[in-house]
Protein backbone atom coordinates (compact mmCIF):
# COMPACT_ATOMS: atom_id res chain seq x y z
CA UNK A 1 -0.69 20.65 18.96
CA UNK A 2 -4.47 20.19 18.73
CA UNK A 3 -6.64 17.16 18.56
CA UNK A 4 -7.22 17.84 15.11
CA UNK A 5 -3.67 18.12 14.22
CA UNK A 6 -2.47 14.80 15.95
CA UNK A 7 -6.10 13.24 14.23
CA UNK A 8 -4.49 13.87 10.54
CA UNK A 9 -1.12 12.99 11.81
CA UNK A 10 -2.47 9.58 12.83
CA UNK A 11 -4.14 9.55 9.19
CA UNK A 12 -0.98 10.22 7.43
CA UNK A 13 0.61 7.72 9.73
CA UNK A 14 -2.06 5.35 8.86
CA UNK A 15 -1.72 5.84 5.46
CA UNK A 16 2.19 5.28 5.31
CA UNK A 17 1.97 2.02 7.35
CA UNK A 18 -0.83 0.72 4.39
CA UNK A 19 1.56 1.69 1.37
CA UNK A 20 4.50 0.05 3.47
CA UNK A 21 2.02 -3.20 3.99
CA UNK A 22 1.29 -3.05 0.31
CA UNK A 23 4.97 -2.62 -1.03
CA UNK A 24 6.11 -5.77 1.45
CA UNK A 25 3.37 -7.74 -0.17
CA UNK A 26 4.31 -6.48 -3.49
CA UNK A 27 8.01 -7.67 -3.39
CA UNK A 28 7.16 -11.01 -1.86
CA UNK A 29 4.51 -11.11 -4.93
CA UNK A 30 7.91 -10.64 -7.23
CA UNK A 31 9.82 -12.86 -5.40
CA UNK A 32 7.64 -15.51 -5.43
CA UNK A 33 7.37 -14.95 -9.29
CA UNK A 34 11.54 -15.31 -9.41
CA UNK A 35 11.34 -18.13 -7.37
CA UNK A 36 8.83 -19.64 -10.12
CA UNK A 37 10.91 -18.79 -13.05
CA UNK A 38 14.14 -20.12 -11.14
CA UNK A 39 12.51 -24.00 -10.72
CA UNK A 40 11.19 -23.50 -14.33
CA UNK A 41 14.52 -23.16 -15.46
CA UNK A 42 15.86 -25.83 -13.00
CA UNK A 43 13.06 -27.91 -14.03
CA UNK A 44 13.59 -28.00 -17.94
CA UNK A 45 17.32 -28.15 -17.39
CA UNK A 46 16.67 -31.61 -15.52
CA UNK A 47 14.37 -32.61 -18.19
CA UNK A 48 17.06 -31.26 -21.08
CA UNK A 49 19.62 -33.35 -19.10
CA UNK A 50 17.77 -36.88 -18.21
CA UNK A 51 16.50 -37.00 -22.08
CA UNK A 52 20.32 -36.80 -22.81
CA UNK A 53 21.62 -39.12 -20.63
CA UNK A 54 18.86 -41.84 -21.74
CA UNK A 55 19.87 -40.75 -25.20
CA UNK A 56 23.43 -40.95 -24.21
CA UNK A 57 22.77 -44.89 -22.35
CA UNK A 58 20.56 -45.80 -25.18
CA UNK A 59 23.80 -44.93 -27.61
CA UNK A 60 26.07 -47.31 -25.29
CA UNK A 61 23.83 -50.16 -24.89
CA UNK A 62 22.10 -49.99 -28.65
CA UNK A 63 20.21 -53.78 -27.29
CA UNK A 64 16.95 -53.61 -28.54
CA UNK A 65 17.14 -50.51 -31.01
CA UNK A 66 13.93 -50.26 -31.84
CA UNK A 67 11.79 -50.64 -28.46
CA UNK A 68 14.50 -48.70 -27.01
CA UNK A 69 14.31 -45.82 -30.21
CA UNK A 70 9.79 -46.07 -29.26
CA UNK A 71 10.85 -46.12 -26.16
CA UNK A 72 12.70 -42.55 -26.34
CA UNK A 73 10.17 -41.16 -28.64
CA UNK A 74 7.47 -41.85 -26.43
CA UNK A 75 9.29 -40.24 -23.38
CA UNK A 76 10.07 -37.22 -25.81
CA UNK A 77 6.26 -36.75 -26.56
CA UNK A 78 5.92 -37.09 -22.76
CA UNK A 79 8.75 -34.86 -22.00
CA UNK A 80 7.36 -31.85 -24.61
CA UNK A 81 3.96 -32.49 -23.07
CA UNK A 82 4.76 -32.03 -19.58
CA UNK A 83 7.15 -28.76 -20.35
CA UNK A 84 3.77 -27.01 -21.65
CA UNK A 85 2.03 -27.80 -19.02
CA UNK A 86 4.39 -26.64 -16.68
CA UNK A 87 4.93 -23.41 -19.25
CA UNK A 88 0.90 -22.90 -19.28
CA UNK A 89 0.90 -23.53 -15.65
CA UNK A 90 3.63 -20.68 -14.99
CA UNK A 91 1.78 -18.37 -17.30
CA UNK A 92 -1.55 -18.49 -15.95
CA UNK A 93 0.12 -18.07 -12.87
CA UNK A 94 1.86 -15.28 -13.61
CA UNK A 95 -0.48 -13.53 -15.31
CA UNK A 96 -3.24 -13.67 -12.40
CA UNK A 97 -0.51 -12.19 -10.55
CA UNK A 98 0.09 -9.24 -13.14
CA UNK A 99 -3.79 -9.29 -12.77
CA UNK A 100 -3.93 -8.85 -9.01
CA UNK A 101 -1.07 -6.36 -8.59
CA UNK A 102 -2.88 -4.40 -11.79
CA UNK A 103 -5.74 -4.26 -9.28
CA UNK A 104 -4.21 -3.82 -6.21
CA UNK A 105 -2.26 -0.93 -7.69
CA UNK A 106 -5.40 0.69 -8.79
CA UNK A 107 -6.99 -0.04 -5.29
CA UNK A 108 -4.36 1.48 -3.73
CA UNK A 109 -4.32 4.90 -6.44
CA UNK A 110 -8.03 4.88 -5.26
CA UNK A 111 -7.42 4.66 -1.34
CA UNK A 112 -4.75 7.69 -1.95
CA UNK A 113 -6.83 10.05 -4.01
CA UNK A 114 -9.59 9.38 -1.12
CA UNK A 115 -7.22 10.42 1.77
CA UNK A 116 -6.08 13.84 -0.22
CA UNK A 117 -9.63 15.06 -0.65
CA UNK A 118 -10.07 13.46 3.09
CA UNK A 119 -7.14 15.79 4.20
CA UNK A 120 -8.36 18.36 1.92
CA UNK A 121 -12.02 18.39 3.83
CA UNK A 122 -9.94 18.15 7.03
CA UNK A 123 -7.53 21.39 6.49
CA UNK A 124 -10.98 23.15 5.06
CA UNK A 125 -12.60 22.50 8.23
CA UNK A 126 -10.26 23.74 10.58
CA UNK A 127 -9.47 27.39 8.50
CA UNK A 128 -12.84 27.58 9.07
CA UNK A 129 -12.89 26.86 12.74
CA UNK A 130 -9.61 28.82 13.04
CA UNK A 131 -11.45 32.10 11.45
CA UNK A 132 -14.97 31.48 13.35
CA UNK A 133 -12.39 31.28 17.00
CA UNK A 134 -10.22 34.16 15.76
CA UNK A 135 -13.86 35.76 15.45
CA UNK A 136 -15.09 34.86 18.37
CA UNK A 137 -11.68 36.24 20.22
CA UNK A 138 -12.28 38.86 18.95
CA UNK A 139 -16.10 39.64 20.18
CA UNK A 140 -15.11 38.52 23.43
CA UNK A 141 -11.73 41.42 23.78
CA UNK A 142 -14.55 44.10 22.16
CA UNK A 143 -16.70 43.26 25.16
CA UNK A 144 -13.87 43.04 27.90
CA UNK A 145 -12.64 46.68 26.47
CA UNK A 146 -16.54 47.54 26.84
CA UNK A 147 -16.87 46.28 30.43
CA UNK A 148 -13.90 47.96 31.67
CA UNK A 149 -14.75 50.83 30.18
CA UNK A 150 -18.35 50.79 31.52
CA UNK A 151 -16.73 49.36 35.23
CA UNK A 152 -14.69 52.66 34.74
CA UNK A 153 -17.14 55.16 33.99
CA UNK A 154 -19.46 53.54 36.73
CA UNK A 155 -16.58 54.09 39.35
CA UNK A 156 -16.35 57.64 38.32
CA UNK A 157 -20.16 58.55 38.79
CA UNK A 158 -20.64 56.54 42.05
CA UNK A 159 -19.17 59.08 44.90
CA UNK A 160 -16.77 57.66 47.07
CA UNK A 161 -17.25 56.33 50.52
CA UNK A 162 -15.56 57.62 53.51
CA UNK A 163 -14.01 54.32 54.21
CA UNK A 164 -12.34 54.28 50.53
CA UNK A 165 -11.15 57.94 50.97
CA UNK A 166 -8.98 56.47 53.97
């Protein structure tokens, strides 16, 4: 296995461990957003269910109808008020997170397309070294054959000692 080859395997490798990273912070993005919507609920629930037992304790007691009947309608008002700001609150929230994974997604598309045509460049490069070295293999066996073939000839001409014909 050659340098280049364990070079894109580290890329790749690389690559996979950043869309792993990404995906983990994409599900704790999601669960956060559950974990939002959950106390939401919970929230208005709790609101839904004091306004009805102060409803349900102003019923019993009726002592002071009026200021008690101001007294409800005021916390109503203040009850609807604070459930849209919570509501806004959530919904800016959430939607600056559909925002960032909108981006993050596209960063990511981006960071993907860049390491095909990376990889691309890469297996490019080494055909092309792989042909110039099967090239150069080749020049080098042409000569060998060439050599030996001269070496041979040259023994041939030159006459033999007398302490080689021994």
């Amino acid at each position: 296995m050659g340098t280049k080859d364990k070079i894109l395997i580290l890329i790749v490798a690389a690559w996979i461990g950043a869309a792993v990273y990404f995906k983990t912070t994409a599900d704790r993005l999601f669960d956060r957003i559950d974990e939002l919507e959950l106390e939401q609920a919970k929230h208005v629930q709790d609101v839904n269910d004091e306004f009805r037992k102060d409803l349900r304790t102003l019923n019993l007691q009726f002592i002071g109808r009026g200021k008690h009947l101001r007294k409800a309608q005021k916390d109503i008002v203040a009850n609807e008020q604070l459930i849209r700001d919570v509501s806004d609150s959530l919904s800016r929230n959430i939607a600056s997170v559909q925002i960032n994974l909108d981006e993050h997604s596209r960063s990511t598309d981006n960071k993907f397309s860049e390491v095909d045509s990376d990889i691309k460049a890469q297996e490019d490069r080494f055909n092309s070294f792989k042909r110039r070295s099967n090239r150069q293999l080749g020049d080098i066996d042409l000569r060998l054959a060439t050599v030996e073939k001269d070496v041979a000839d040259l023994n041939e001409r030159v006459p033999k000692t007398e302490k080689e014909k021994e």
